[in-house]
PDB file of N, CA and C in Angstrom:
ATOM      1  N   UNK A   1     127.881  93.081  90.270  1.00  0.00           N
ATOM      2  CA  UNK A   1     129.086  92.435  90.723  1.00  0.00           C
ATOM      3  C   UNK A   1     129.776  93.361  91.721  1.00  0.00           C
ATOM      4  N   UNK A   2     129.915  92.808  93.001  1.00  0.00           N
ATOM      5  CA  UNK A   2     130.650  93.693  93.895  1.00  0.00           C
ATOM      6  C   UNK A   2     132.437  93.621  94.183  1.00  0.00           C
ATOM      7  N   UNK A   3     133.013  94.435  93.578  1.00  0.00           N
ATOM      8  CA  UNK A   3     134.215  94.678  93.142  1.00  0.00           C
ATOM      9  C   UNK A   3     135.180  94.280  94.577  1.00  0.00           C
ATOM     10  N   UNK A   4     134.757  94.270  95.596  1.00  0.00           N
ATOM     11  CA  UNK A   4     135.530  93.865  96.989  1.00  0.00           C
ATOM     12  C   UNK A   4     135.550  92.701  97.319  1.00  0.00           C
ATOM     13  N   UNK A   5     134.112  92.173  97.018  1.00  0.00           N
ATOM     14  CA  UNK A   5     133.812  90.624  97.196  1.00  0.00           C
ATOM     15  C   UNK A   5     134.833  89.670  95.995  1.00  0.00           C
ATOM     16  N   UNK A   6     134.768  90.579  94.693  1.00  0.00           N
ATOM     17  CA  UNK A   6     135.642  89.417  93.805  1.00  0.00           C
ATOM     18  C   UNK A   6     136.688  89.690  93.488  1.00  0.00           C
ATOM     19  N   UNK A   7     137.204  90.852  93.201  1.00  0.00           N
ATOM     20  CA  UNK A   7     138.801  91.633  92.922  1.00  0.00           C
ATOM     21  C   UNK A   7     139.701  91.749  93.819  1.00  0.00           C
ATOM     22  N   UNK A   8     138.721  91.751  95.275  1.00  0.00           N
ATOM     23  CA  UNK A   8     139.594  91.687  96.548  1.00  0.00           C
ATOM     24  C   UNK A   8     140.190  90.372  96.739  1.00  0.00           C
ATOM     25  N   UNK A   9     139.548  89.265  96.821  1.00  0.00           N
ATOM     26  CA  UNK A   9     140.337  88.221  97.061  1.00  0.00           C
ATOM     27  C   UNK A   9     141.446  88.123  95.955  1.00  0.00           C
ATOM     28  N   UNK A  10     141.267  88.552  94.877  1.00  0.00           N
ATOM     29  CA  UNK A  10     142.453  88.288  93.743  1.00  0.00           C
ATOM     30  C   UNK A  10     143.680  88.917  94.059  1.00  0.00           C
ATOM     31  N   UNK A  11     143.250  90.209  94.391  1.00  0.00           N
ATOM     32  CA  UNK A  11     144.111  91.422  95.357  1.00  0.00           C
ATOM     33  C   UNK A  11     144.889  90.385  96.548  1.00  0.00           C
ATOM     34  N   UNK A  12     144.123  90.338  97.519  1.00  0.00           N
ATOM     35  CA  UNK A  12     144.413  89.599  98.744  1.00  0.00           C
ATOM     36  C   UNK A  12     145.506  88.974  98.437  1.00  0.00           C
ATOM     37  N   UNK A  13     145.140  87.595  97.618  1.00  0.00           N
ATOM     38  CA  UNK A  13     145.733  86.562  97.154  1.00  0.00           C
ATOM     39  C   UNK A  13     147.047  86.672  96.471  1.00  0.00           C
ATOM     40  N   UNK A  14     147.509  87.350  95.786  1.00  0.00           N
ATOM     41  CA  UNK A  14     148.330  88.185  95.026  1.00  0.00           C
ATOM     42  C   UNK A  14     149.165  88.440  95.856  1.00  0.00           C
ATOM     43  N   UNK A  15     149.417  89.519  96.902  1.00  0.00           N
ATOM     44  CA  UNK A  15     149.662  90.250  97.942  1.00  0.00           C
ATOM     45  C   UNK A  15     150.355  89.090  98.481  1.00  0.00           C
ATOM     46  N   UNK A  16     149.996  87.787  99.200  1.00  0.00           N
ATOM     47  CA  UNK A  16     150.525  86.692  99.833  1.00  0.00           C
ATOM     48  C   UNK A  16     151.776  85.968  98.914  1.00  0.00           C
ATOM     49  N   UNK A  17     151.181  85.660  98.150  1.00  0.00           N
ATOM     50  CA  UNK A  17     152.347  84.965  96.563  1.00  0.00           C
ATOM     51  C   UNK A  17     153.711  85.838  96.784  1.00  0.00           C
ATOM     52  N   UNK A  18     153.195  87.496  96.840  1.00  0.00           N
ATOM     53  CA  UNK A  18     154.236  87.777  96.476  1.00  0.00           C
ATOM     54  C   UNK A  18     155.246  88.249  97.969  1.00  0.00           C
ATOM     55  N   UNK A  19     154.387  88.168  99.318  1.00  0.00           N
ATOM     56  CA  UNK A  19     155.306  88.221 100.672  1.00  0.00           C
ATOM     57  C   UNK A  19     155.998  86.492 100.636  1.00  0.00           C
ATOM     58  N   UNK A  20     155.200  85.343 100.104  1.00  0.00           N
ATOM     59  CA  UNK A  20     155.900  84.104 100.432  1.00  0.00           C
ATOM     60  C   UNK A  20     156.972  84.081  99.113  1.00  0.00           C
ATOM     61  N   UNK A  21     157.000  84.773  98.324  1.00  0.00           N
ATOM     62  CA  UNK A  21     157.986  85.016  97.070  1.00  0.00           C
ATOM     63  C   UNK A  21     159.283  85.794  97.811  1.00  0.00           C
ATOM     64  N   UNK A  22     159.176  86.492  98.363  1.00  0.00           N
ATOM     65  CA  UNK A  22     159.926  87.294  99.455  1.00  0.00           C
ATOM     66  C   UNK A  22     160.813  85.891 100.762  1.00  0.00           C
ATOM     67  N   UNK A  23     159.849  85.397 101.481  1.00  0.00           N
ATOM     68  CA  UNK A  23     160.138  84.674 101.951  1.00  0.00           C
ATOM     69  C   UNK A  23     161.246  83.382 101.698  1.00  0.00           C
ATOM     70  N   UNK A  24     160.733  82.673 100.163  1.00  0.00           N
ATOM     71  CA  UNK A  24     161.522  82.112  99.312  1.00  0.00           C
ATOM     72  C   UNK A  24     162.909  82.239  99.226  1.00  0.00           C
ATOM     73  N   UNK A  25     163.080  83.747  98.512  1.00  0.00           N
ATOM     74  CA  UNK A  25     164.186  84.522  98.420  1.00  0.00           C
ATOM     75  C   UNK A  25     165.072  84.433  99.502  1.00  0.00           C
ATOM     76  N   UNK A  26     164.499  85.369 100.633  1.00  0.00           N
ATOM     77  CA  UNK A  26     165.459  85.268 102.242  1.00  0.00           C
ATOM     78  C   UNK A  26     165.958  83.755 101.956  1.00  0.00           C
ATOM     79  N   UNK A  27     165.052  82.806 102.201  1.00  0.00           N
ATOM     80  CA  UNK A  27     165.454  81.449 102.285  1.00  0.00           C
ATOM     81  C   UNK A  27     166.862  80.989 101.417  1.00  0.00           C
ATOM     82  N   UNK A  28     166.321  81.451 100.190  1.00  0.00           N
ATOM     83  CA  UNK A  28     167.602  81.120  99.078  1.00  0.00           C
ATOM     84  C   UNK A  28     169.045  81.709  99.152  1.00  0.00           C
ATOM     85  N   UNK A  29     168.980  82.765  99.871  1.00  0.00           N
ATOM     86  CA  UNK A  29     169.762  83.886 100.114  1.00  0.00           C
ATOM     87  C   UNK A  29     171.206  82.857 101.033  1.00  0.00           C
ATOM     88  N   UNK A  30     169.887  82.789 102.240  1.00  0.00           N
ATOM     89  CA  UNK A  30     170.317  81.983 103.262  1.00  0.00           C
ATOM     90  C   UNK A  30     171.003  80.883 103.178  1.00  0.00           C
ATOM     91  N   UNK A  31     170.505  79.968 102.430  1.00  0.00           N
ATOM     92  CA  UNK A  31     171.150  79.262 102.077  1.00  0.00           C
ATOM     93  C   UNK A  31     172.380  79.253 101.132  1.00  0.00           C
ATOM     94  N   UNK A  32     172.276  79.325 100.337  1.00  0.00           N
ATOM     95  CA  UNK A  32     173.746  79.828  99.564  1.00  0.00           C
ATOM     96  C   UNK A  32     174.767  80.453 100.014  1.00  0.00           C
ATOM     97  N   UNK A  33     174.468  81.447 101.801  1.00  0.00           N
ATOM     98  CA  UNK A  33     175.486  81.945 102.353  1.00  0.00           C
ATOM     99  C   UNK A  33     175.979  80.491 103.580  1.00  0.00           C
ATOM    100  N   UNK A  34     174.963  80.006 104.141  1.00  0.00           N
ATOM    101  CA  UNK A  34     175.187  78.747 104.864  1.00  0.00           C
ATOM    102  C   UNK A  34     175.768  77.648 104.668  1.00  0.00           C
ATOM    103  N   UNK A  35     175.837  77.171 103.047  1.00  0.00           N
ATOM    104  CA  UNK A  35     175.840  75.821 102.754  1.00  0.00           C
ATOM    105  C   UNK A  35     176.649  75.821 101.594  1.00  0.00           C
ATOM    106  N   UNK A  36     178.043  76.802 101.490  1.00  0.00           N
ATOM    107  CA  UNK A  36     178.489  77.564 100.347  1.00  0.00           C
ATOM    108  C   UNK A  36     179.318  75.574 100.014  1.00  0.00           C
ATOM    109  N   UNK A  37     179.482  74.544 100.503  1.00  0.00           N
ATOM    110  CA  UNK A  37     180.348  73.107 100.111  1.00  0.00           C
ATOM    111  C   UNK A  37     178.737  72.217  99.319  1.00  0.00           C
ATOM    112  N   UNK A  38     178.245  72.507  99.301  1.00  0.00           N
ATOM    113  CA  UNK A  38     176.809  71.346  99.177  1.00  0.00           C
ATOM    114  C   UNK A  38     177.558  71.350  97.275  1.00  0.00           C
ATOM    115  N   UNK A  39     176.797  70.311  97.008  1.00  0.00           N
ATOM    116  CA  UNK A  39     177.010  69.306  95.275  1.00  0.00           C
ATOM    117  C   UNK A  39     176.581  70.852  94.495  1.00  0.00           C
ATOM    118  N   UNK A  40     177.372  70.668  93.431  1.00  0.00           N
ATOM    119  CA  UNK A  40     176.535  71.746  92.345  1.00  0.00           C
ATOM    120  C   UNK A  40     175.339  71.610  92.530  1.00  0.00           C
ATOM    121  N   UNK A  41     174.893  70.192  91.686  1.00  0.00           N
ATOM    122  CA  UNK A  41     173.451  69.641  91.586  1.00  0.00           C
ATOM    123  C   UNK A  41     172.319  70.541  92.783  1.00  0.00           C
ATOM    124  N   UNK A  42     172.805  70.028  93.780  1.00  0.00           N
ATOM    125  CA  UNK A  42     171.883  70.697  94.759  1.00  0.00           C
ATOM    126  C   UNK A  42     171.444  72.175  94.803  1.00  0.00           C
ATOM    127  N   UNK A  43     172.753  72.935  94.585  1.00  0.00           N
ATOM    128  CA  UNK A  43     172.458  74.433  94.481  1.00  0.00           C
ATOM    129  C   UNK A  43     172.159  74.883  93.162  1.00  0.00           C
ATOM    130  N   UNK A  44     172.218  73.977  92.330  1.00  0.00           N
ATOM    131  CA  UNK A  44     171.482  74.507  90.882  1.00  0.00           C
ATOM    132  C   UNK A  44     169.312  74.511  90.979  1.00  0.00           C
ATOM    133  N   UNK A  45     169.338  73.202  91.807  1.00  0.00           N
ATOM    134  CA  UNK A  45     167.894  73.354  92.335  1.00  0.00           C
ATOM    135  C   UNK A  45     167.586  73.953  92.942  1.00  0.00           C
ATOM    136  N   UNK A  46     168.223  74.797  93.701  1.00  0.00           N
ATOM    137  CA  UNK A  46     167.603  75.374  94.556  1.00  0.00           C
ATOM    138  C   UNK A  46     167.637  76.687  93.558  1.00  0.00           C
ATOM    139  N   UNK A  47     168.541  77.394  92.369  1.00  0.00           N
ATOM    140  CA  UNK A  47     168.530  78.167  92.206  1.00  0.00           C
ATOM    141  C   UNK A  47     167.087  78.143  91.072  1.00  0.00           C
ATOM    142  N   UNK A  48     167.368  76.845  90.511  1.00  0.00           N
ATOM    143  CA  UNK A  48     165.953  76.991  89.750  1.00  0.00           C
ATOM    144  C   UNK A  48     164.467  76.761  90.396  1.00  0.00           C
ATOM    145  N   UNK A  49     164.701  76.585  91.436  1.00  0.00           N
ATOM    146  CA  UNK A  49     163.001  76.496  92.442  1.00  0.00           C
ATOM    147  C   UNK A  49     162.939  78.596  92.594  1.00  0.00           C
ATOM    148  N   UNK A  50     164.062  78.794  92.923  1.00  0.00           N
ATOM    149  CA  UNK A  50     164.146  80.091  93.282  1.00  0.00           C
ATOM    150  C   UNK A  50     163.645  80.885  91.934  1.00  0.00           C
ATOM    151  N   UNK A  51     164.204  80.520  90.742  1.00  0.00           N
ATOM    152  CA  UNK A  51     163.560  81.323  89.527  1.00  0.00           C
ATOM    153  C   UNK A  51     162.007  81.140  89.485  1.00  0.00           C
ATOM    154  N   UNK A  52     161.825  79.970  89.346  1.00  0.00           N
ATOM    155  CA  UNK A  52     160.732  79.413  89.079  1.00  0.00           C
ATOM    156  C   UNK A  52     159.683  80.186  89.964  1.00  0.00           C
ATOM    157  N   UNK A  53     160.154  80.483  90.889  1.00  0.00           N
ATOM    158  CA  UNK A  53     159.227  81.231  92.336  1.00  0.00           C
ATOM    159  C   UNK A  53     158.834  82.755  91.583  1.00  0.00           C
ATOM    160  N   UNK A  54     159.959  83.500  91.532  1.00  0.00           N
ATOM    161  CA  UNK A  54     160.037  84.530  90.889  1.00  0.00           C
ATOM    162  C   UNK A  54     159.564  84.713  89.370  1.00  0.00           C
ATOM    163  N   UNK A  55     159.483  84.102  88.627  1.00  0.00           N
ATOM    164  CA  UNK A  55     158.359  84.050  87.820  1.00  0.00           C
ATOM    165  C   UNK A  55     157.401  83.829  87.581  1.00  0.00           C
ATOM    166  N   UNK A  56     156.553  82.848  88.314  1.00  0.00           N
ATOM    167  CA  UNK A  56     155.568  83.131  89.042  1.00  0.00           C
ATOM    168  C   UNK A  56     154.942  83.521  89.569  1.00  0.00           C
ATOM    169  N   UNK A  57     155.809  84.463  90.505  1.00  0.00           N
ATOM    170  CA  UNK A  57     155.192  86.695  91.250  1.00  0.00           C
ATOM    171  C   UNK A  57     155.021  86.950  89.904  1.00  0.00           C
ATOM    172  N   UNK A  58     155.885  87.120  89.019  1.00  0.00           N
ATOM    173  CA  UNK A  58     155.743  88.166  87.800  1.00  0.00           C
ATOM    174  C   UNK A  58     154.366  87.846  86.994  1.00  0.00           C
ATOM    175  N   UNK A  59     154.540  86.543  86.890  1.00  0.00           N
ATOM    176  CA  UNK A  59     152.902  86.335  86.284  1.00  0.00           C
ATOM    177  C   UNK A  59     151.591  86.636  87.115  1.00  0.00           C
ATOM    178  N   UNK A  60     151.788  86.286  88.236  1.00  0.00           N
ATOM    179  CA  UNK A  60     150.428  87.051  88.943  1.00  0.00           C
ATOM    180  C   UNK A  60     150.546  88.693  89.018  1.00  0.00           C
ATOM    181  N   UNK A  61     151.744  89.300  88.994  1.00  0.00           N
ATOM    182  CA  UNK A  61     151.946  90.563  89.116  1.00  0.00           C
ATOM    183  C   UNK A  61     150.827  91.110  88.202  1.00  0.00           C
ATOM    184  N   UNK A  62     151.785  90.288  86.568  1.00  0.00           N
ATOM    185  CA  UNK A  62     151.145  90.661  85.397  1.00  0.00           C
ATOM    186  C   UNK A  62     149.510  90.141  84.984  1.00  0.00           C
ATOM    187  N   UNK A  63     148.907  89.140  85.775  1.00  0.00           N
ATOM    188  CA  UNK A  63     147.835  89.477  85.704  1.00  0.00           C
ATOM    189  C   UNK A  63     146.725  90.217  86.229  1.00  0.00           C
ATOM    190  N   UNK A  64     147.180  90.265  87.792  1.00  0.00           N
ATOM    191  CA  UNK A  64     146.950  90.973  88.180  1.00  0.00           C
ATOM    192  C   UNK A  64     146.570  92.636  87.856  1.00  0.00           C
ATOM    193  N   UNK A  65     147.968  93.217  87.674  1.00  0.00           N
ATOM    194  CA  UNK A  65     147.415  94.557  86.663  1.00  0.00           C
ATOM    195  C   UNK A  65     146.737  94.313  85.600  1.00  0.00           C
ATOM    196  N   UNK A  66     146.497  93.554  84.571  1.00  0.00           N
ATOM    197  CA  UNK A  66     145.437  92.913  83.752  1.00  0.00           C
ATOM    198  C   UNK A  66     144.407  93.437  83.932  1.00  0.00           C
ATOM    199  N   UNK A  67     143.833  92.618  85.111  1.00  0.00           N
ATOM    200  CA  UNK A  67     142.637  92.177  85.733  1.00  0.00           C
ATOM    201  C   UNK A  67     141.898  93.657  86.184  1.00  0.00           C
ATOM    202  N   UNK A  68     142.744  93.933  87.140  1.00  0.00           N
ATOM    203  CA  UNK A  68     142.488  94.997  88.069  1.00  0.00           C
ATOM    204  C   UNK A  68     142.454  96.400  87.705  1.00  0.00           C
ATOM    205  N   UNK A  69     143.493  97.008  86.763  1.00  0.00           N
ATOM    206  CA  UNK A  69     143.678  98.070  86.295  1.00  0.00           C
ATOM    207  C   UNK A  69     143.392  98.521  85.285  1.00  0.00           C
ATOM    208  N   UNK A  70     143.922  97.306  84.203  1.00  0.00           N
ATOM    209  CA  UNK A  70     144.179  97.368  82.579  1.00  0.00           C
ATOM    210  C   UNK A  70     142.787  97.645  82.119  1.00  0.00           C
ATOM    211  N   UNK A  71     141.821  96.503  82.784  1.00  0.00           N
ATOM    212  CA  UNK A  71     140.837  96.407  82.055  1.00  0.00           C
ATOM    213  C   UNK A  71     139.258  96.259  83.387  1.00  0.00           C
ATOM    214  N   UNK A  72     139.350  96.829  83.791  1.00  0.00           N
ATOM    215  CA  UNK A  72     138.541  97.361  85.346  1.00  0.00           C
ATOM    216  C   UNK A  72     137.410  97.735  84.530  1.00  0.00           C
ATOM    217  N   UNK A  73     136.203  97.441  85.176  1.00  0.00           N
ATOM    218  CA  UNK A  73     134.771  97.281  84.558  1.00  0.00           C
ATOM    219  C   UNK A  73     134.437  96.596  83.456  1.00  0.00           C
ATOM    220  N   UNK A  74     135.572  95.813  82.677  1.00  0.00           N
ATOM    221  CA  UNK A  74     134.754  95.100  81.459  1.00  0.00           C
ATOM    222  C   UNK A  74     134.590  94.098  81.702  1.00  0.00           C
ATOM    223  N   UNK A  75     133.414  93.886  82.058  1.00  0.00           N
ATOM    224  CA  UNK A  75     132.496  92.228  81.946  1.00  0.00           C
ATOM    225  C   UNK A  75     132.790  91.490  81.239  1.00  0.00           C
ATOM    226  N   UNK A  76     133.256  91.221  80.075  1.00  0.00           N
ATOM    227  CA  UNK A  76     133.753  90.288  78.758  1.00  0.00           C
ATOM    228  C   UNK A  76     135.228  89.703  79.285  1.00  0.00           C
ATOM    229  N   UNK A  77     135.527  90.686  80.194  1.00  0.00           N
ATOM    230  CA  UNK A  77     137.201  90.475  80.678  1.00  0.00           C
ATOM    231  C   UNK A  77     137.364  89.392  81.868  1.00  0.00           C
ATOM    232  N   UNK A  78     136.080  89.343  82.259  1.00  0.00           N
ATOM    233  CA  UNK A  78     136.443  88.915  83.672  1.00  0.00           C
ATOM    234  C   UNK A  78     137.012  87.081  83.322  1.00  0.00           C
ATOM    235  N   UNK A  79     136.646  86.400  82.769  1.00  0.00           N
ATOM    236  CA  UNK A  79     136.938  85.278  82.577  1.00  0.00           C
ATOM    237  C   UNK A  79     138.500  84.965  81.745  1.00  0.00           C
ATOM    238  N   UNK A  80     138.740  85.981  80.956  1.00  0.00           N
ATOM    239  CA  UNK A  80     139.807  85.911  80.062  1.00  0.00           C
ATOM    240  C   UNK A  80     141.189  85.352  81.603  1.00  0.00           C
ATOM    241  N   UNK A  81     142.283  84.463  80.956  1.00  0.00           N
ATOM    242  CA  UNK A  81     143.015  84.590  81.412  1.00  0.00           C
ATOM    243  C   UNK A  81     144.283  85.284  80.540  1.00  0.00           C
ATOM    244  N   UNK A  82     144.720  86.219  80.839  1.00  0.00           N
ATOM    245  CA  UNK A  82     145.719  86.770  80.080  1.00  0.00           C
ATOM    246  C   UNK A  82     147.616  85.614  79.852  1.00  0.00           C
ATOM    247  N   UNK A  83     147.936  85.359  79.042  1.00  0.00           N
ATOM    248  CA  UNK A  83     149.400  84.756  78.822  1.00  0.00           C
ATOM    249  C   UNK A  83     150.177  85.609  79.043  1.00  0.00           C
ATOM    250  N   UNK A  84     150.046  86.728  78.131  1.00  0.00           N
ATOM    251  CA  UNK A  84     151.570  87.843  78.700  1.00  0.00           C
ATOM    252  C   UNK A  84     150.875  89.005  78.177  1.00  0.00           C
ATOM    253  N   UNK A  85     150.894  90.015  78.782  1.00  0.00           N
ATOM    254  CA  UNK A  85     150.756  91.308  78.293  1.00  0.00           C
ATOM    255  C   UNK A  85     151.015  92.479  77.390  1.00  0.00           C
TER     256      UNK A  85
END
Protein backbone atom coordinates (compact mmCIF):
# COMPACT_ATOMS: atom_id res chain seq x y z
CA UNK A 1 0.00 0.00 0.00
CA UNK A 2 1.54 3.26 -1.04
CA UNK A 3 1.04 5.75 1.76
CA UNK A 4 0.99 9.01 -0.79
CA UNK A 5 -1.30 7.45 -3.20
CA UNK A 6 -3.97 6.76 -0.25
CA UNK A 7 -3.27 8.97 2.96
CA UNK A 8 -2.43 11.77 0.68
CA UNK A 9 -5.64 12.33 -0.80
CA UNK A 10 -7.23 12.04 2.78
CA UNK A 11 -4.49 14.63 3.76
CA UNK A 12 -5.25 16.71 0.60
CA UNK A 13 -8.87 16.52 1.17
CA UNK A 14 -8.88 17.47 4.77
CA UNK A 15 -6.62 20.48 4.15
CA UNK A 16 -9.55 21.95 1.66
CA UNK A 17 -12.65 21.27 4.30
CA UNK A 18 -10.76 23.00 6.52
CA UNK A 19 -9.50 26.40 4.12
CA UNK A 20 -13.47 26.33 2.85
CA UNK A 21 -14.30 26.07 6.81
CA UNK A 22 -12.20 29.26 6.99
CA UNK A 23 -13.90 30.66 4.11
CA UNK A 24 -17.42 29.94 5.70
CA UNK A 25 -16.39 31.76 8.75
CA UNK A 26 -15.03 35.13 6.86
CA UNK A 27 -18.45 34.78 5.20
CA UNK A 28 -20.38 34.54 8.55
CA UNK A 29 -18.30 37.15 10.05
CA UNK A 30 -19.28 39.29 7.17
CA UNK A 31 -22.34 38.98 7.32
CA UNK A 32 -23.41 39.59 10.77
CA UNK A 33 -21.27 42.85 10.47
CA UNK A 34 -23.32 43.80 7.08
CA UNK A 35 -26.78 42.78 7.74
CA UNK A 36 -26.77 43.62 11.63
CA UNK A 37 -31.46 44.52 10.86
CA UNK A 38 -32.16 40.97 9.00
CA UNK A 39 -35.18 38.60 11.15
CA UNK A 40 -33.68 36.71 14.14
CA UNK A 41 -34.78 33.60 12.24
CA UNK A 42 -32.40 34.35 9.52
CA UNK A 43 -29.31 35.00 11.61
CA UNK A 44 -29.97 32.08 13.84
CA UNK A 45 -29.41 29.98 10.43
CA UNK A 46 -26.85 31.28 9.48
CA UNK A 47 -25.32 30.88 12.90
CA UNK A 48 -26.25 27.25 12.93
CA UNK A 49 -24.95 26.46 9.20
CA UNK A 50 -21.85 28.23 10.68
CA UNK A 51 -21.63 25.64 13.72
CA UNK A 52 -22.55 22.93 11.80
CA UNK A 53 -19.48 23.86 9.37
CA UNK A 54 -17.20 23.96 12.27
CA UNK A 55 -17.97 20.74 13.51
CA UNK A 56 -17.53 19.16 10.78
CA UNK A 57 -13.56 20.53 10.46
CA UNK A 58 -13.42 19.05 13.94
CA UNK A 59 -14.57 15.70 12.85
CA UNK A 60 -12.35 15.39 9.91
CA UNK A 61 -9.64 17.05 12.05
CA UNK A 62 -10.36 14.20 14.46
CA UNK A 63 -10.25 11.63 12.04
CA UNK A 64 -7.90 12.55 10.38
CA UNK A 65 -5.27 12.37 13.27
CA UNK A 66 -6.94 8.89 13.74
CA UNK A 67 -6.11 7.78 10.52
CA UNK A 68 -2.85 9.33 9.90
CA UNK A 69 -0.99 9.52 13.14
CA UNK A 70 -2.86 7.63 15.88
CA UNK A 71 -2.78 4.56 14.16
CA UNK A 72 -0.22 4.79 10.93
CA UNK A 73 0.71 1.31 9.57
CA UNK A 74 -2.14 -0.77 10.95
CA UNK A 75 -3.84 -2.55 8.21
CA UNK A 76 -6.92 -3.65 10.41
CA UNK A 77 -7.33 0.26 10.81
CA UNK A 78 -7.62 1.30 7.52
CA UNK A 79 -11.37 0.68 7.04
CA UNK A 80 -12.46 1.52 10.65
CA UNK A 81 -14.31 4.75 10.71
CA UNK A 82 -13.62 6.32 14.02
CA UNK A 83 -17.00 8.30 15.97
CA UNK A 84 -14.97 10.26 18.49
CA UNK A 85 -11.71 9.71 19.85
Amino acid sequence: MSVSASFGALMVGGMFAILFCGVTQAQTFLYFKLYPKDRGFIKSLVLFIWMLDTLHSAFIATALWDHLIRHFGNAEHVDYVPWFV
